[in-house]
Protein backbone atom coordinates (compact mmCIF):
# COMPACT_ATOMS: atom_id res chain seq x y z
CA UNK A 1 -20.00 -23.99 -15.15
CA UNK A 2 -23.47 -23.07 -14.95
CA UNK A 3 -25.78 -22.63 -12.05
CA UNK A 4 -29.80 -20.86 -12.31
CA UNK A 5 -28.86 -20.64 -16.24
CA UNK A 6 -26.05 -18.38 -14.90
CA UNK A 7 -21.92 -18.86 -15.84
CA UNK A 8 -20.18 -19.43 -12.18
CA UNK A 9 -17.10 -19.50 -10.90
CA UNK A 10 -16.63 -22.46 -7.99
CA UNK A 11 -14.47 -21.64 -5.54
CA UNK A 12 -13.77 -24.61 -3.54
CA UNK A 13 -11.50 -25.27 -1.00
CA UNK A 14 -12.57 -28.34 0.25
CA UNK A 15 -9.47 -30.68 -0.91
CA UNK A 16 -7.31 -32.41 1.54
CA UNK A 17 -4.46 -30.16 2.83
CA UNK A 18 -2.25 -29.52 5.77
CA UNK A 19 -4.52 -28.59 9.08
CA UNK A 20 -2.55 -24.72 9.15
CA UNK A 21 -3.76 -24.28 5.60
CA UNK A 22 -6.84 -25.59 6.09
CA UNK A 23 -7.54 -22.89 8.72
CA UNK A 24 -6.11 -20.50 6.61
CA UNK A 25 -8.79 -21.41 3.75
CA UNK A 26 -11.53 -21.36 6.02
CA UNK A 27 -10.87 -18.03 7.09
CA UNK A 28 -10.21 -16.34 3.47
CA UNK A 29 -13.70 -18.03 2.57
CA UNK A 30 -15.63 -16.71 4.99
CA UNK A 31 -14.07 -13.36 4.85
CA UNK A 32 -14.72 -13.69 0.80
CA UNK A 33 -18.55 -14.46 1.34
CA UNK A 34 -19.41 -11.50 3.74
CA UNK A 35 -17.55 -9.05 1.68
CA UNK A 36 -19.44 -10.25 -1.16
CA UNK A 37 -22.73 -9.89 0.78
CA UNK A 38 -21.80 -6.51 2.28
CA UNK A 39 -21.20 -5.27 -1.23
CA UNK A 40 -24.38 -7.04 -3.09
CA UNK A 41 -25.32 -4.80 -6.05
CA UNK A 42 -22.63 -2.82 -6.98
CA UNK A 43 -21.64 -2.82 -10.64
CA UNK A 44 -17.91 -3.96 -11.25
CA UNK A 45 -17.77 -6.53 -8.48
CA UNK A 46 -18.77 -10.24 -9.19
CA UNK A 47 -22.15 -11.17 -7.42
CA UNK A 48 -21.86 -13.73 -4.89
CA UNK A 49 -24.38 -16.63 -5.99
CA UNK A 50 -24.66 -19.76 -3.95
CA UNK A 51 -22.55 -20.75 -0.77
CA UNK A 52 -22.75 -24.46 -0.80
CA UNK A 53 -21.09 -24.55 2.95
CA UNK A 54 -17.87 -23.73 4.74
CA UNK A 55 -15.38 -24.59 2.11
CA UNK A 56 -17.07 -23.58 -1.04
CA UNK A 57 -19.39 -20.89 -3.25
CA UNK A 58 -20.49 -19.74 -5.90
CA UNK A 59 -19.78 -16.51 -7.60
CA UNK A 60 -20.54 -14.40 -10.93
CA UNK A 61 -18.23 -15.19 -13.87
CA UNK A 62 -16.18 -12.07 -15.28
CA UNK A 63 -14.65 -12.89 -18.93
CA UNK A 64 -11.83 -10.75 -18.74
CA UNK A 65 -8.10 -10.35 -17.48
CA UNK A 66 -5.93 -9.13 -15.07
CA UNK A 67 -4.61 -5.58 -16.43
CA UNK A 68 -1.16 -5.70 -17.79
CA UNK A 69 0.96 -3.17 -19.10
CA UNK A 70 2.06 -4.63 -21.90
CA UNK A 71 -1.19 -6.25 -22.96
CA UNK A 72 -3.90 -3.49 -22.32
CA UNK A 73 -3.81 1.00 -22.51
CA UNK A 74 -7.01 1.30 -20.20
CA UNK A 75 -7.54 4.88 -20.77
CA UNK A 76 -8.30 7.57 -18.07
CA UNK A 77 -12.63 6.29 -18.29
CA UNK A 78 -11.61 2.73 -17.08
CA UNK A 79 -9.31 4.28 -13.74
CA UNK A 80 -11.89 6.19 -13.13
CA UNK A 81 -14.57 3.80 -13.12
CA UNK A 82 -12.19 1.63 -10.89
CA UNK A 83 -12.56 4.98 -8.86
CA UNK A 84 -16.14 4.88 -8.46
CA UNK A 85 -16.10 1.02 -7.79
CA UNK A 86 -13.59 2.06 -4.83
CA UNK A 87 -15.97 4.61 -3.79
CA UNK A 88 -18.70 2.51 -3.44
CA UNK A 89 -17.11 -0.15 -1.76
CA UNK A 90 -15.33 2.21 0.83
CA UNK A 91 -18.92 3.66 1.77
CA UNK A 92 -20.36 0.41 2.11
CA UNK A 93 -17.33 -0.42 5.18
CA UNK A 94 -15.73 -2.89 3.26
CA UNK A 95 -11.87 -2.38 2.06
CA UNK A 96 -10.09 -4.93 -0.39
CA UNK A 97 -6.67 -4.72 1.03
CA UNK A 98 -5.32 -6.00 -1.89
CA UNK A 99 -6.27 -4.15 -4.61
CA UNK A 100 -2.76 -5.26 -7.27
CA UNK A 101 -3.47 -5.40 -10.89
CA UNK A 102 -4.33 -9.11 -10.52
CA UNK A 103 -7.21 -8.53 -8.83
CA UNK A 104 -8.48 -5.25 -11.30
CA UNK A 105 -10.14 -7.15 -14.52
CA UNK A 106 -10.60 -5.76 -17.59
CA UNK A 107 -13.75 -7.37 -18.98
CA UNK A 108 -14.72 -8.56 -22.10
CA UNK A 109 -16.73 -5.31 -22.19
CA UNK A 110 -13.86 -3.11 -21.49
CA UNK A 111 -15.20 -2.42 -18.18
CA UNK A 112 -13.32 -3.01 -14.75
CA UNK A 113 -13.94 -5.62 -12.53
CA UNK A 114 -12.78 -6.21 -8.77
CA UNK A 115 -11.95 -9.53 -7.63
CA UNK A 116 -10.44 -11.47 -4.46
CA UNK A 117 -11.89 -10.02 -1.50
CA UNK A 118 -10.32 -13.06 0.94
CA UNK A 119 -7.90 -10.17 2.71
CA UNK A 120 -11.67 -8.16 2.41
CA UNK A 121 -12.00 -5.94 5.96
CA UNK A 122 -15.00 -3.86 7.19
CA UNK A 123 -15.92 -1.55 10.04
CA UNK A 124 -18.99 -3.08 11.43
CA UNK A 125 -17.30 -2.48 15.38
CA UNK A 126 -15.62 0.08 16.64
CA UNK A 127 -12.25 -2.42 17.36
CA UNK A 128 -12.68 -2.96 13.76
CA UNK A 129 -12.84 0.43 12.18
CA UNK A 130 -8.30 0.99 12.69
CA UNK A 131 -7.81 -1.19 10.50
CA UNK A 132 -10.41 -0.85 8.19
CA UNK A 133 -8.75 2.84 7.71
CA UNK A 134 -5.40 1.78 7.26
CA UNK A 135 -6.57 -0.53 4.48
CA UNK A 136 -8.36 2.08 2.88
CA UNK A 137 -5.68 3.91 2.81
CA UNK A 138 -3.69 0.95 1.27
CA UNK A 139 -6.58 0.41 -1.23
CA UNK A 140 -6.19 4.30 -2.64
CA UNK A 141 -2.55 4.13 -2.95
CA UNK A 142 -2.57 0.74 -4.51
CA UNK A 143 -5.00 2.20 -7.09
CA UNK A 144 -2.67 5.28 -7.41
CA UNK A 145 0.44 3.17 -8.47
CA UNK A 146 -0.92 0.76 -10.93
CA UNK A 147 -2.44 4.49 -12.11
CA UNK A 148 1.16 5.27 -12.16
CA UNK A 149 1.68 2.54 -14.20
CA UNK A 150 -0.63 2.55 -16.91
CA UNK A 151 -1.40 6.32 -17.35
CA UNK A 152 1.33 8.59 -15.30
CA UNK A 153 -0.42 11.82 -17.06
CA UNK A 154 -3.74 11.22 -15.78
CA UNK A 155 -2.77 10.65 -11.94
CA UNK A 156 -4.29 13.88 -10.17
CA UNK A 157 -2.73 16.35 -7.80
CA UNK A 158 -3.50 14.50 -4.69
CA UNK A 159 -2.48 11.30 -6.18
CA UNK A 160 1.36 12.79 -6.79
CA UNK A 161 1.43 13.67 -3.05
CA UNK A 162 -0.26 10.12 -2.16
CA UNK A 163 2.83 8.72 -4.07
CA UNK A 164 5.49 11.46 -2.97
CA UNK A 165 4.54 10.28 0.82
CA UNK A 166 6.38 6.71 1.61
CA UNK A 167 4.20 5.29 4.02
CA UNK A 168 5.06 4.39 7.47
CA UNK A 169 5.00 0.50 6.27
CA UNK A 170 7.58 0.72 3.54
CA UNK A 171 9.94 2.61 5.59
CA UNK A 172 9.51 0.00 7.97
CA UNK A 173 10.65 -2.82 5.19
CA UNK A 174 13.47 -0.81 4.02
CA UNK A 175 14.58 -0.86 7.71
CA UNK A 176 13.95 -3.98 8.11
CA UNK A 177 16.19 -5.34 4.50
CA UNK A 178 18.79 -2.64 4.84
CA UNK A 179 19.87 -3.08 8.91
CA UNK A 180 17.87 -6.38 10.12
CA UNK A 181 17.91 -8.80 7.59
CA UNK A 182 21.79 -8.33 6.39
CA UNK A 183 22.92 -8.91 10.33
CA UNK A 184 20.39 -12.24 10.49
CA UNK A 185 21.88 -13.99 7.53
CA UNK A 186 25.33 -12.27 7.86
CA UNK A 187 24.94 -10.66 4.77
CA UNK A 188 25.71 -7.09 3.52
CA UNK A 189 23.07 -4.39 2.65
CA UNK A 190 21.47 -5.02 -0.77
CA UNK A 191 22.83 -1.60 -1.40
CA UNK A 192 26.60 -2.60 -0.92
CA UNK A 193 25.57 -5.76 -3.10
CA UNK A 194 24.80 -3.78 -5.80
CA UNK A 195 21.29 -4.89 -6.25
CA UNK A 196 18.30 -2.64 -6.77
CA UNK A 197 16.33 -2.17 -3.39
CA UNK A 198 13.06 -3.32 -4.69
């Protein structure tokens, strides 16, 4: 759609739905619209356009796609472009906390594009500013696997180590799978199954 002789994305959440969802909603949109005002300007992230009230707004259309490794070869310019987009987002306060290759477009252009900021966080108060490290920190290693991914030979020293450290999160799920879960659901270890811990 169009809006100011612009092409818009509407996202509206405004349909009927269960009340917990509906809170849910309300909360990813507003969390959506500040990051997108916190981060007004910078090239690679979709300009937020209209908000047309608590359940709905307008943003920038992006023709592109989600990378995929077996439908794009983004070469080492595009990762670190999505570098400098991180950058710049990370000195603004704001981290995406989600940052999986179906929220890193490739444009039309070839260019990279961030999108979904509804887990968005900032450090605009001091209680705030934990978190907002720990999902920077999230943000660089996200960026460092799908780097993995899609160009293993261009991933830099600190990157390797980024990667060779399993944060305190994961060890936390394989705890959690391997002793927890099993004893729950009177199951064995996926290990003894013979499935791959994923």
């Amino acid at each position: 759609m169009d809006w100011d002789g612009r092409r818009c994305v509407l996202r509206d959440f405004s349909g009927p739905r269960v009340w917990y969802f509906r809170l849910l909603c309300l909360w990813g949109v507003r969390r959506e619209i500040e990051a997108h005002r916190r981060l007004d300007g910078i090239e690679g992230i979709p300009r937020l356009l209209h908000v047309l009230g608590s359940k709905a707004y307008l943003i920038e259309y992006i023709e592109g796609e989600p990378i995929h490794p077996r439908l794009h070869r983004p070469g080492p310019e595009f990762f670190s472009a999505v570098e400098g987009i991180v950058g710049q987002m990370h000195a603004r306060g704001v981290a995406h906390g989600d940052l999986r290759n179906r929220n890193i477009l490739i444009g039309a252009d070839g260019n990279p594009y961030l999108i979904d900021f509804t887990t968005a966080w900032w450090a605009a108060s001091w209680w705030r500013r934990p978190l907002f490290r720990f999902l920077q920190s999230l943000d660089r290693r996200r960026l460092a696997v799908t780097k993995a991914r899609f160009l293993p030979e261009a991933l830099g020293h600190e990157e390797i180590e980024l990667l060779g450290r399993k944060p305190w999160y994961l060890r936390l799920g394989w705890f959690y799978r391997q002793r927890i879960y099993p004893r729950l659901v009177k199951r064995e270890p996926l290990r003894k199954r013979g499935k791959p811990l994923t």
